[in-house]
Protein backbone atom coordinates (compact mmCIF):
# COMPACT_ATOMS: atom_id res chain seq x y z
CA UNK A 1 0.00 0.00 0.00
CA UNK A 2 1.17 3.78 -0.97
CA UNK A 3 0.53 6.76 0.63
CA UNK A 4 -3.26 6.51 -0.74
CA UNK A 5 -3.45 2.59 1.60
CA UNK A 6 -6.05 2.67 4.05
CA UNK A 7 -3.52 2.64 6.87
CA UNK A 8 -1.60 6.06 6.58
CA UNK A 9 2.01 7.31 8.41
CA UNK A 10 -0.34 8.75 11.11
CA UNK A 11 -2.00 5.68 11.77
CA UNK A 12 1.28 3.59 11.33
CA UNK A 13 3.18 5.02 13.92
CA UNK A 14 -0.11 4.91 16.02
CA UNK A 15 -0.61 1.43 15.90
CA UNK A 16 3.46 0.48 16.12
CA UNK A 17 3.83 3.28 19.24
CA UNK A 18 0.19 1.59 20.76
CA UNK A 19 0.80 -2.03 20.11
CA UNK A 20 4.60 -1.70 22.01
CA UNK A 21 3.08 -0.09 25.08
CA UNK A 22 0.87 -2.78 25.68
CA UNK A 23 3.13 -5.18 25.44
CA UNK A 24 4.68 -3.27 28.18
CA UNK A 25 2.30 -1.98 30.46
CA UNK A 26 1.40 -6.22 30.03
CA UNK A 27 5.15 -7.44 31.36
CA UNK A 28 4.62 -5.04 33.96
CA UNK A 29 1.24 -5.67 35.59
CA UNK A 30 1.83 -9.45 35.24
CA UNK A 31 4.84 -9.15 37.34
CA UNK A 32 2.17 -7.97 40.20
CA UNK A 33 -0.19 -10.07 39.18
CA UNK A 34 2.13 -13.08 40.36
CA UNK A 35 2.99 -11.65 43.32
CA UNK A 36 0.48 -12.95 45.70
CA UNK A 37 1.03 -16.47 44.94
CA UNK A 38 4.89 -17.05 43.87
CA UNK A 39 6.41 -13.83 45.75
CA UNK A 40 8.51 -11.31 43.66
CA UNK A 41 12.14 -12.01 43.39
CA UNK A 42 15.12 -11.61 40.78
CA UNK A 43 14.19 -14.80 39.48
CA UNK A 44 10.70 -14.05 38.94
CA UNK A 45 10.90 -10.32 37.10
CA UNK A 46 13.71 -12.07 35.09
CA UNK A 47 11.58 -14.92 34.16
CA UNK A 48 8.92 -12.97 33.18
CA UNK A 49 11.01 -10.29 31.40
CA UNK A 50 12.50 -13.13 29.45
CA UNK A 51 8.58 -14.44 28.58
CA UNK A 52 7.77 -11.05 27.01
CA UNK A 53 10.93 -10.52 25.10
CA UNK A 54 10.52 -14.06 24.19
CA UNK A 55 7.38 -13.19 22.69
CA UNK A 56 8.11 -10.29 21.18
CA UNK A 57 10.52 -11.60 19.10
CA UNK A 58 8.32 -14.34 18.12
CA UNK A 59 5.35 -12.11 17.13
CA UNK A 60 7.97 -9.99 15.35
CA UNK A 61 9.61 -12.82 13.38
CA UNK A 62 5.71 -14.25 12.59
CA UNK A 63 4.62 -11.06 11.80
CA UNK A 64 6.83 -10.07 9.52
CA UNK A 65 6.46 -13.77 7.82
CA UNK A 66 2.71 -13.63 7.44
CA UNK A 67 2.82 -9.85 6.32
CA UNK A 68 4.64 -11.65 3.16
CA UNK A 69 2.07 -14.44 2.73
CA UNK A 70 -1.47 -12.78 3.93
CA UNK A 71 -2.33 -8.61 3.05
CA UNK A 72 -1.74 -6.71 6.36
CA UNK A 73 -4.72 -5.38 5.95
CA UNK A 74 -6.84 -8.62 6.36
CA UNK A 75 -5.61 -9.49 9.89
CA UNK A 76 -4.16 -6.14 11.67
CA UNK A 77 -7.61 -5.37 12.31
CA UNK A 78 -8.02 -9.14 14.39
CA UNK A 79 -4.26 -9.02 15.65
CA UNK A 80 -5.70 -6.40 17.92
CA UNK A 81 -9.08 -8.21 19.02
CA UNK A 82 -8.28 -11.30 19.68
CA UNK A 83 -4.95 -10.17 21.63
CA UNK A 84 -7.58 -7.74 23.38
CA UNK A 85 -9.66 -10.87 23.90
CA UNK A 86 -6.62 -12.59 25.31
CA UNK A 87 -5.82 -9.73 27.49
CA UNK A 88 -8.86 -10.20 29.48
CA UNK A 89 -8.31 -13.49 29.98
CA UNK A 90 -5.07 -13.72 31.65
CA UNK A 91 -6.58 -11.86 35.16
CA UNK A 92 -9.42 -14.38 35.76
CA UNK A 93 -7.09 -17.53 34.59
CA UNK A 94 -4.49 -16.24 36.73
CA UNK A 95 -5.72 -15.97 39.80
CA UNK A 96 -8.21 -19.06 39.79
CA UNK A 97 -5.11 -21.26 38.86
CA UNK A 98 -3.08 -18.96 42.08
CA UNK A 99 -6.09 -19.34 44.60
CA UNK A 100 -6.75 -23.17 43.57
CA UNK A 101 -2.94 -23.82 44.04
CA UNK A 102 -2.01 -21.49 46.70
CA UNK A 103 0.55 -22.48 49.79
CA UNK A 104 1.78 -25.13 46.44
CA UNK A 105 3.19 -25.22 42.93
CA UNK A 106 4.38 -22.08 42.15
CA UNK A 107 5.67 -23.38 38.67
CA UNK A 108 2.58 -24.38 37.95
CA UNK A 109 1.37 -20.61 38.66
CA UNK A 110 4.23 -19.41 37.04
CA UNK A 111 3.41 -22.00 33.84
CA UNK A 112 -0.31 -19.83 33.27
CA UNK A 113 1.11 -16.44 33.48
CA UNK A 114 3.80 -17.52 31.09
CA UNK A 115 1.10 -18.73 28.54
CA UNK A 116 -1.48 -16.27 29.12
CA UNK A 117 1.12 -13.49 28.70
CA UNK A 118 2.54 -15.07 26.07
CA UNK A 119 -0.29 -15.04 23.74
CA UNK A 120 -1.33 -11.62 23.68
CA UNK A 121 2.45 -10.15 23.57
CA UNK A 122 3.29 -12.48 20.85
CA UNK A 123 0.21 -11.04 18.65
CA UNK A 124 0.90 -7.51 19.79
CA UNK A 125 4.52 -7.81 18.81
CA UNK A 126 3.57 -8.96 15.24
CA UNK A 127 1.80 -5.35 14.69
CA UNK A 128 4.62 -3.17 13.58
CA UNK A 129 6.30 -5.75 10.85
CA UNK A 130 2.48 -5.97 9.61
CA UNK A 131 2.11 -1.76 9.14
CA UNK A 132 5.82 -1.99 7.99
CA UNK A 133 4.47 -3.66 5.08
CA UNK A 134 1.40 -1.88 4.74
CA UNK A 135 3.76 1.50 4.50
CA UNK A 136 6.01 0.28 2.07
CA UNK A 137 5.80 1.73 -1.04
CA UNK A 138 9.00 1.64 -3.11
CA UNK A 139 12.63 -0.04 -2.09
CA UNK A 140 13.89 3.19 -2.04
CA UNK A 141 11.66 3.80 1.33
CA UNK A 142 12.44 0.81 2.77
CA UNK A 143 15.25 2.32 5.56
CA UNK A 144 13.41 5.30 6.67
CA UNK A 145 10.03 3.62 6.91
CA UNK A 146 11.59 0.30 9.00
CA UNK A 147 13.64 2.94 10.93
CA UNK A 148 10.89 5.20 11.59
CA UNK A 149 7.97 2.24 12.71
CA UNK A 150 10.75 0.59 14.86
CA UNK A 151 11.92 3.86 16.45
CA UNK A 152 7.68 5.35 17.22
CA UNK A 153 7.70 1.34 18.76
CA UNK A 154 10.80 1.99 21.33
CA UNK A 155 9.18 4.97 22.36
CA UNK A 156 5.67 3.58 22.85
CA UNK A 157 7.63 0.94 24.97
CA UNK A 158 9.36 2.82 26.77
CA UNK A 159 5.73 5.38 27.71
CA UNK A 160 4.39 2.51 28.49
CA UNK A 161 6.86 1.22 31.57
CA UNK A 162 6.83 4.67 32.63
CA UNK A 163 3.38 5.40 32.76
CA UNK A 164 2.68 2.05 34.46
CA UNK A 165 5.29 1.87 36.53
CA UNK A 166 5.02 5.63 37.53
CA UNK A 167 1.05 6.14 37.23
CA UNK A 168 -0.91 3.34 36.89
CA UNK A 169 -0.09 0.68 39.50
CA UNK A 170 -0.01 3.68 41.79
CA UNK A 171 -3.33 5.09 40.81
CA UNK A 172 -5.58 1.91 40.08
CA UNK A 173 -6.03 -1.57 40.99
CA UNK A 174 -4.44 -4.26 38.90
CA UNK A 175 -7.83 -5.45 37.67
CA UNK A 176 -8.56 -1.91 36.16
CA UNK A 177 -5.77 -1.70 34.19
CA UNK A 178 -6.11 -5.28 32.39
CA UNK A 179 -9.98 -4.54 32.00
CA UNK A 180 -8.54 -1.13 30.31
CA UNK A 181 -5.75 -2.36 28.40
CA UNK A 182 -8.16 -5.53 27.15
CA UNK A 183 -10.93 -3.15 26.04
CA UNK A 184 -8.85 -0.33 24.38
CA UNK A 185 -7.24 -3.20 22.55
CA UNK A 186 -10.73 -4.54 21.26
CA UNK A 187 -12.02 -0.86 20.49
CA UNK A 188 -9.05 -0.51 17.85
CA UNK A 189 -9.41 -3.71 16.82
CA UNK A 190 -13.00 -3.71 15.96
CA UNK A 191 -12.39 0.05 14.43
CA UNK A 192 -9.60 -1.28 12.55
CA UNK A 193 -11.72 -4.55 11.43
CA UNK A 194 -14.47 -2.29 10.06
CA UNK A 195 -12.53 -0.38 8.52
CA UNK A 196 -10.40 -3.24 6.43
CA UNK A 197 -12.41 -5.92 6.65
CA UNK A 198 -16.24 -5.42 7.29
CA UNK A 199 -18.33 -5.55 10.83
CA UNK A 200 -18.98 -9.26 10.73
CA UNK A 201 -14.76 -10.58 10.79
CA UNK A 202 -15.08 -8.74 14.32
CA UNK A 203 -17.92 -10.59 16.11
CA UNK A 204 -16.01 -13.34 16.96
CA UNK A 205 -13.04 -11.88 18.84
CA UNK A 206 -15.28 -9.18 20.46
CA UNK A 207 -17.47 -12.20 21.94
CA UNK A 208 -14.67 -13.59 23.32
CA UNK A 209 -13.49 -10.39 25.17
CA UNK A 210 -16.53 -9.66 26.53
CA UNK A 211 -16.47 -13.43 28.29
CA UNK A 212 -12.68 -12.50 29.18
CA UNK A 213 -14.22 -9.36 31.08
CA UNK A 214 -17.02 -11.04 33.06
CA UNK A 215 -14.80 -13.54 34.25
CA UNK A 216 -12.56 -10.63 35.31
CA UNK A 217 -15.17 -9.15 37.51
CA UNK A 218 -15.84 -12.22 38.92
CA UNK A 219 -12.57 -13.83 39.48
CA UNK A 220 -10.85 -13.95 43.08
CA UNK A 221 -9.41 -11.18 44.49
CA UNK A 222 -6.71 -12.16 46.53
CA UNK A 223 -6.00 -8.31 47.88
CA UNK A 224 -8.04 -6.25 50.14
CA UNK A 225 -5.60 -3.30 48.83
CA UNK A 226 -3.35 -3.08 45.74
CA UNK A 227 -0.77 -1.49 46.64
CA UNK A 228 2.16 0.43 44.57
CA UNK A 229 4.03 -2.98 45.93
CA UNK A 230 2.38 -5.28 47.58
CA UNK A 231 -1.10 -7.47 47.51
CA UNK A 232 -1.98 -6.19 51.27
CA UNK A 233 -4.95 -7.47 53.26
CA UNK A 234 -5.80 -7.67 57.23
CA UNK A 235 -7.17 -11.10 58.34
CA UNK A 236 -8.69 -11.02 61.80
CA UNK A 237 -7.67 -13.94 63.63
CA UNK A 238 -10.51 -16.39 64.44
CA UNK A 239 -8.98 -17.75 67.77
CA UNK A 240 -8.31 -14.12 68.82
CA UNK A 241 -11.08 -11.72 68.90
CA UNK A 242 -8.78 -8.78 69.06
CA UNK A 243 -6.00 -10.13 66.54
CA UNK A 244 -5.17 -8.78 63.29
CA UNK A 245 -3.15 -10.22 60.57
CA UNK A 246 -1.45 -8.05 57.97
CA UNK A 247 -0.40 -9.93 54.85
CA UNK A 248 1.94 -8.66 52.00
CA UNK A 249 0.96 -10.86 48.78
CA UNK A 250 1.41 -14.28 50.18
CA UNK A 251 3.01 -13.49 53.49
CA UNK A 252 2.52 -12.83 56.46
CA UNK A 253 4.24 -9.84 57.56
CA UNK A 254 2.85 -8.52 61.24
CA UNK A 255 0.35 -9.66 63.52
CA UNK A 256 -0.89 -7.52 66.18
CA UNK A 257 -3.29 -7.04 68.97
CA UNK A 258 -6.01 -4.14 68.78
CA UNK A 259 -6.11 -4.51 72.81
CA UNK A 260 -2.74 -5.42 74.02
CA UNK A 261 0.03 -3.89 72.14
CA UNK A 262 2.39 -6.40 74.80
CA UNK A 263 0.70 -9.65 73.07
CA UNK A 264 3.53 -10.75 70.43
CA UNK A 265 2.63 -14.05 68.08
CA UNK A 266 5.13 -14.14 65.72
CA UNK A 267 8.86 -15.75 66.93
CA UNK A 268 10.81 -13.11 65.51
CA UNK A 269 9.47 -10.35 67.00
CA UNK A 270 9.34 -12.38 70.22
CA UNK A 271 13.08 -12.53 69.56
CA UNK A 272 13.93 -8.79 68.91
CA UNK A 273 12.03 -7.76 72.12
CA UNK A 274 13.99 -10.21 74.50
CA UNK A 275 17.08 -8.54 72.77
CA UNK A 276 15.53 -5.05 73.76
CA UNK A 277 14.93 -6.62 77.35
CA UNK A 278 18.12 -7.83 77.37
CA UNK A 279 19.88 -5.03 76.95
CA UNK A 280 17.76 -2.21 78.50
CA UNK A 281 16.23 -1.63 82.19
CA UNK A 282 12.46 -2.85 82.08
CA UNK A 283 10.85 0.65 81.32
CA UNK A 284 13.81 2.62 80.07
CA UNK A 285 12.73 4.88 77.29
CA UNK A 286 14.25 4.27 74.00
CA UNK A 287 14.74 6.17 71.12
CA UNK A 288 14.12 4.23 68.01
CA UNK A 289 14.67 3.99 64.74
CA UNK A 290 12.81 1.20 62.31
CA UNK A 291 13.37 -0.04 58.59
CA UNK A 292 10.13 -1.29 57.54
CA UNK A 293 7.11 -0.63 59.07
CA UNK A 294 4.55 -3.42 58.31
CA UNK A 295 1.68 -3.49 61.37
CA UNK A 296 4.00 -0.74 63.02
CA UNK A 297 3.98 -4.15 65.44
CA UNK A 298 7.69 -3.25 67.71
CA UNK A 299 6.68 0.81 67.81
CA UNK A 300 3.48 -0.54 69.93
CA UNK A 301 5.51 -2.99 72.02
CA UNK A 302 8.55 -0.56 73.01
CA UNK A 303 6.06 2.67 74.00
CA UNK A 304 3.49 -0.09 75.85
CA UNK A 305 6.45 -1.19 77.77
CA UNK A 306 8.97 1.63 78.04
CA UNK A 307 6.82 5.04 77.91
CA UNK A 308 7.92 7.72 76.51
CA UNK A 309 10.17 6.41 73.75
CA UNK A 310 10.14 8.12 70.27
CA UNK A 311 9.96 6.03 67.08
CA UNK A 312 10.67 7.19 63.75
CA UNK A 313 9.84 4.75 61.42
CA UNK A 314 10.17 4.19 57.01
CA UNK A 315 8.10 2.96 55.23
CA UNK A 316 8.32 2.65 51.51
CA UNK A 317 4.74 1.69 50.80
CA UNK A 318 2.47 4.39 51.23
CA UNK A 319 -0.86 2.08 50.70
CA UNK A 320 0.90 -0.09 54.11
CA UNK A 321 0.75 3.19 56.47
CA UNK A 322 -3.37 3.77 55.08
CA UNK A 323 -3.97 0.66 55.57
CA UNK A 324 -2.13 0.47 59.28
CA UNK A 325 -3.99 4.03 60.21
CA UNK A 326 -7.24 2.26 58.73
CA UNK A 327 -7.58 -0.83 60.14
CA UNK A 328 -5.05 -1.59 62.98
CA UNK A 329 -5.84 1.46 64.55
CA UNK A 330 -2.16 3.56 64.18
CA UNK A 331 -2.22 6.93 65.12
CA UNK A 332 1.01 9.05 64.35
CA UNK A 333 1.97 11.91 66.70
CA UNK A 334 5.36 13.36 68.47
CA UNK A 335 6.01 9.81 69.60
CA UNK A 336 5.74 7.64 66.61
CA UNK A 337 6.80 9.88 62.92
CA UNK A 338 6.02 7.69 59.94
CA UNK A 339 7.58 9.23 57.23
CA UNK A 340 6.93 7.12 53.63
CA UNK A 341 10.25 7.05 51.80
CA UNK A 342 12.98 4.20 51.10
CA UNK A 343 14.68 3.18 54.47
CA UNK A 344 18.20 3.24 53.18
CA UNK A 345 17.72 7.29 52.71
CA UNK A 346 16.00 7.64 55.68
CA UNK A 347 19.02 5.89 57.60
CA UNK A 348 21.14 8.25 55.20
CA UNK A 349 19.37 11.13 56.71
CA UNK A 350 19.31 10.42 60.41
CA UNK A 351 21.90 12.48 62.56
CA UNK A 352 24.60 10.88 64.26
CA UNK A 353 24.81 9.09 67.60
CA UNK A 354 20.83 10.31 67.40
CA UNK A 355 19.55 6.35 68.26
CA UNK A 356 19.19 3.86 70.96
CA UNK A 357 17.83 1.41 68.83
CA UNK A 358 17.60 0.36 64.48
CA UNK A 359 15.45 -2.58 63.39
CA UNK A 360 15.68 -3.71 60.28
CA UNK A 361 12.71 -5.20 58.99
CA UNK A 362 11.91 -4.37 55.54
CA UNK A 363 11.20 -7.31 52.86
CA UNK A 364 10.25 -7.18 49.33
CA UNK A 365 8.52 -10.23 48.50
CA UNK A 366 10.33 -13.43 49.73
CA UNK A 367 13.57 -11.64 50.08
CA UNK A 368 14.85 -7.94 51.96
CA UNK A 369 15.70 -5.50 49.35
CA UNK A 370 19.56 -6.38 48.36
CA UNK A 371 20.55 -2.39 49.07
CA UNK A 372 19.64 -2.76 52.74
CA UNK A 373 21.84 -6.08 53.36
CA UNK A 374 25.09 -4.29 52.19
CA UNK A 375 28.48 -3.43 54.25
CA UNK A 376 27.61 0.29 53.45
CA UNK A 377 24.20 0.14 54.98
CA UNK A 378 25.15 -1.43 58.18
CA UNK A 379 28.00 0.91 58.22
CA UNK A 380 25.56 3.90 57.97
CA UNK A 381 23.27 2.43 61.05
CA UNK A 382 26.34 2.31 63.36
CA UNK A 383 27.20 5.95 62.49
CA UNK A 384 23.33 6.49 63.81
CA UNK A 385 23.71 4.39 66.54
CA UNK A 386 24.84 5.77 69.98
CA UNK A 387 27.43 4.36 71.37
CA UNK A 388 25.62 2.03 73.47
CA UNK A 389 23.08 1.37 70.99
CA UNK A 390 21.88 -1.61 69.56
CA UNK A 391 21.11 -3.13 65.41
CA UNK A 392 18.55 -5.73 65.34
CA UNK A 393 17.69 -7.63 62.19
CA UNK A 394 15.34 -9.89 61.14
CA UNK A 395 16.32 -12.56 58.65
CA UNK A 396 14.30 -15.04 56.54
CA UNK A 397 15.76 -17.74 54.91
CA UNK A 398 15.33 -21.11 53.66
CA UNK A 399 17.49 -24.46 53.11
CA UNK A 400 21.12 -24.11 53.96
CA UNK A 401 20.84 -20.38 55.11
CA UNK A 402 23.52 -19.48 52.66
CA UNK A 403 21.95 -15.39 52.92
CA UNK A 404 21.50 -15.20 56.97
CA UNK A 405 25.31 -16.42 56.96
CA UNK A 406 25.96 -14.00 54.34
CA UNK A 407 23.92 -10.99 56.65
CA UNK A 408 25.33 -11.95 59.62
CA UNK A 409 29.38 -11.62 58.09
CA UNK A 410 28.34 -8.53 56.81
CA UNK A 411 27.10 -7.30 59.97
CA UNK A 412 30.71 -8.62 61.44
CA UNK A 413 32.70 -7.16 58.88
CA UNK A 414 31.24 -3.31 60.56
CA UNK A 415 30.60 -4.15 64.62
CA UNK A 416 32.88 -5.68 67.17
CA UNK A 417 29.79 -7.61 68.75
CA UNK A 418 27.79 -9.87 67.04
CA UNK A 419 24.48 -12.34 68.28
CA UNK A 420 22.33 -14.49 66.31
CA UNK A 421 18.99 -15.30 67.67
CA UNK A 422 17.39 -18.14 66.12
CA UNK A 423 15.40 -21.88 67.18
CA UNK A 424 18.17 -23.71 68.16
CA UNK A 425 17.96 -26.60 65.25
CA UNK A 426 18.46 -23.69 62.78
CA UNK A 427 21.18 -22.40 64.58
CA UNK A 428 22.74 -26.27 63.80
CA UNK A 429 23.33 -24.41 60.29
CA UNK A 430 21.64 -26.82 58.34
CA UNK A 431 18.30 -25.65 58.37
CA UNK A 432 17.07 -22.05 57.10
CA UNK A 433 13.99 -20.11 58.94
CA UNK A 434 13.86 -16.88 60.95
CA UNK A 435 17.30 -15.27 62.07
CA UNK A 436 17.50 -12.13 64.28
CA UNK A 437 20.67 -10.77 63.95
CA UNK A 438 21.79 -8.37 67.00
CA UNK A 439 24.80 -6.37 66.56
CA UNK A 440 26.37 -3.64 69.06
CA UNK A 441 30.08 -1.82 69.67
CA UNK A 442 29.42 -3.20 73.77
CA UNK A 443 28.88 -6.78 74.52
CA UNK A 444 25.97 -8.12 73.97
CA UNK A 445 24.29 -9.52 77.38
CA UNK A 446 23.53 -13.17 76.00
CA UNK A 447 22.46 -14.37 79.36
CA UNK A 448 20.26 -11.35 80.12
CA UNK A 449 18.60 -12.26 76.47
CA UNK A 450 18.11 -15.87 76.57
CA UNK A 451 16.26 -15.74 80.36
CA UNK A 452 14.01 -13.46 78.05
CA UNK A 453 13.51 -16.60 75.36
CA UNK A 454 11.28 -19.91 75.12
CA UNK A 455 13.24 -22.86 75.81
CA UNK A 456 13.27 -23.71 72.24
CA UNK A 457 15.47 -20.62 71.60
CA UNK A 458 19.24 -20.04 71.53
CA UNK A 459 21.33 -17.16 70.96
CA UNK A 460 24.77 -17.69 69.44
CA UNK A 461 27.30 -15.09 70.62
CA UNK A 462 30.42 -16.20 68.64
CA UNK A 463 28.70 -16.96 65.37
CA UNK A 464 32.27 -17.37 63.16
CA UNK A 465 31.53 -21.30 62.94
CA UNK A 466 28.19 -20.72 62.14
CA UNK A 467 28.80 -18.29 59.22
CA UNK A 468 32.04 -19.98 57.62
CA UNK A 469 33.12 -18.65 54.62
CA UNK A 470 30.10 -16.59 53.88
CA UNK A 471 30.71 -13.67 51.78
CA UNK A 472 30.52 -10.37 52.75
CA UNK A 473 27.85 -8.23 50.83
CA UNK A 474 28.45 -5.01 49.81
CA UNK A 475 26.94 -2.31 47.23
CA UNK A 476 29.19 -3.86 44.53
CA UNK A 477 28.25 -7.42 45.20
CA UNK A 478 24.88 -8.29 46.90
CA UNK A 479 23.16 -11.42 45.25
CA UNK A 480 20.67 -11.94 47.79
CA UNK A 481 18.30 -13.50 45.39
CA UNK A 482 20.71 -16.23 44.79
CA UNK A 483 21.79 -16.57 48.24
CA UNK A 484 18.51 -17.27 49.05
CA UNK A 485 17.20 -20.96 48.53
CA UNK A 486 14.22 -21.20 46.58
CA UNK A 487 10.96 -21.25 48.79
CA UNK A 488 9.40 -24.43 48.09
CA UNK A 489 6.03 -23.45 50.04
């Protein structure tokens, strides 16, 4: 087709720039749509990075074959439905396969995003090689034409990540923006079909999207909020009339007590406050600063306990803190500052010798953000840290604990005094699970903290044998993702 076709340069680059968004804003949303179920680590945005590249390169190379073999003009218009069609689709299919399979199989999980993504990328990818060919009049085009569709595609990638990194996962629930993508898709589709082909070669595709939708609307939701990282509900606990569960995606990150702030469920927060006991005089106010806010759980426990102690506390999820003011009751004042920004910069920001106490208790996913594990980090804490102050992390990990070893040489490599809290069969170093690192320039009182612990508990004071030949993380080299073993469920 000339410059007289039915699809002109406008509508070229509008259809190359539209297509290569969606495939973005796709990649993206699926990478949250997976969340709840499989967590969201390394491994997963690679794997699903490498699905959509996989099939854009596929829809490209098939694209450009049947743009040879069948006129453009014939199936653009149906490229767009049925990947619209498919769009819808991938929500409800999803999160049925994630609810019917959840605690289990995460490949399997994995295995339906991959597919469902799959097809609708690989369809949208085969859009620009298909207007190529519709704009190509003479040889002597052939450069600018190719250069200009592919460039106008980069771009409408690249709007895409931004705007739903940026705007749209911030703005509006996951749900929207599939039902939204899916139905723009199908509007240009059927415009497109209409205009090529005649009304009746859309029916087909526009029936099935319209199937795709309701089962959107009616397929689990496994978040009470969506959050700009996190699925995030509150569970009340059934054998605790006052309990409250907070999960984030398929964890669960804080429990606490609407009634009594001193009631602790989970272990590892059992753990950091017979450190705090361990080390303080019962009722001593503390001044305290905490990575990672979650149910705000410790901030309740210290003032309860020791009145009059000041908390400042970041948190990078602003949706978390609504949800904590909401429905677990926090209220924010000259004792307790809540400011929403990335703990590593709030640390950066703190003055020095200006804390009694850091906890470190951020996670992102299945894993703690690699940046706040590093040499540099910990380094920055004990410049915060008074000198009679105390670090306390918490530490998840799985199998052969290859990242708490790694956490807790790191932590080594910056203070003189290092104590690992832990069940004592994981301390055996064969085991993974939940790992509160305490680290201080003054001894740590080990037998002040263990009359504090269960009899199940131990604390390891000289944790060298423990660790071995961990490495020590640091800004340049922090593979936490790795370091951690694979949660089986």
């Amino acid at each position: 087709m000339g410059e007289g076709g039915p699809v002109g340069q406008k509508l070229a680059i509008a259809l190359a720039f539209g297509s290569s968004a969606a495939v973005m804003v796709l990649e993206l949303v699926s990478l949250r749509l997976v969340a709840p179920y499989i967590g969201l680590t390394l491994e997963t945005n690679t794997a699903v990075i490498g699905v959509a590249l996989a099939a854009i390169a596929t829809g490209a190379a098939l694209g450009g074959r049947f743009a040879d073999v069948v006129p453009p003009h014939r199936t653009l218009g149906p490229l767009f439905l049925l990947s619209g069609a498919l769009v819808m689709l991938i929500l409800p299919v999803v999160r049925w396969t994630g609810e019917a399979l959840r605690g289990g199989a995460s490949e399997l999980v994995f295995l339906v995003l991959a597919v469902t993504l799959f097809a609708p990328a690989s369809l949208l990818a085969a859009v620009t090689p298909m207007v190529t060919k519709l704009r190509l009049a003479t040889l002597a085009q052939t450069g600018t034409v190719v250069g200009r569709l592919s460039a106008y595609a980069t771009v409408g990638g690249i709007v895409g990540t931004v705007l739903t990194g940026f705007v749209f996962v911030a703005t509006v629930p996951i749900s929207t923006i599939v039902l939204t993508l899916g139905a723009a898709l199908v509007v240009v589709g059927a415009a497109l079909t209409f205009l090529l082909r005649g009304v009746q070669a859309a029916v087909k595709p526009v029936a099935l999207a319209v199937v795709g939708a309701t089962l959107t609307l009616v397929a689990p939701r496994p978040c009470e909020v969506e959050t700009a990282y996190h699925c995030a509900r509150v569970v009340a606990d059934p054998n605790r009339e006052s309990g409250r569960t907070l999960y984030l995606d398929q964890a669960r990150h804080s429990y606490v007590d609407l009634k009594d702030p001193t009631y602790l469920e989970f272990e590892y927060i059992k753990s950091f406050a017979a450190a705090i006991n361990g080390t303080w005089a019962e009722g001593r106010p503390l001044n305290a600063l905490h990575v990672g806010g979650g149910g705000l759980t410790m901030t309740r426990y210290v003032t309860a306990t020791r009145p009059g102690s000041k908390h400042q506390v970041y948190e990078i999820d602003k949706a978390v803190v609504e949800l904590d003011k909401r429905e677990l009751g926090v209220q924010t004042g000259p004792d307790l500052t809540v400011t929403v920004q990335d703990g590593r910069l709030g640390v950066r920001d703190e003055e020095t010798d200006s804390r009694d106490l850091v906890l470190m208790d951020a996670f992102s996913g299945l894993s703690v953000p690699w940046h706040l594990t590093t040499r540099e980090l910990v380094a920055d804490v004990r410049r915060v840290l008074r000198p009679d102050g105390l670090y306390l992390i918490n530490v998840i990990d799985y199998g052969a604990a290859k990242f708490a070893k790694a956490e807790i040489k790191t932590a080594q490599a910056v203070f003189p005094y290092v104590a690992v809290i832990a069940r004592k069969d994981e301390l055996s170093g064969h085991s993974g699970g939940n790992f509160v690192v305490a680290a201080s320039d003054k001894p740590i009182d080990v037998p002040a903290i263990m009359g504090q612990l269960e009899p199940s508990m131990g604390v390891l004071d000289r944790p060298d044998s423990f660790v071995g030949n961990a490495p020590v993380l640091t800004d340049d080299y922090a593979p936490v993702d790795q370091l951690l073993t694979p949660y089986s469920g």
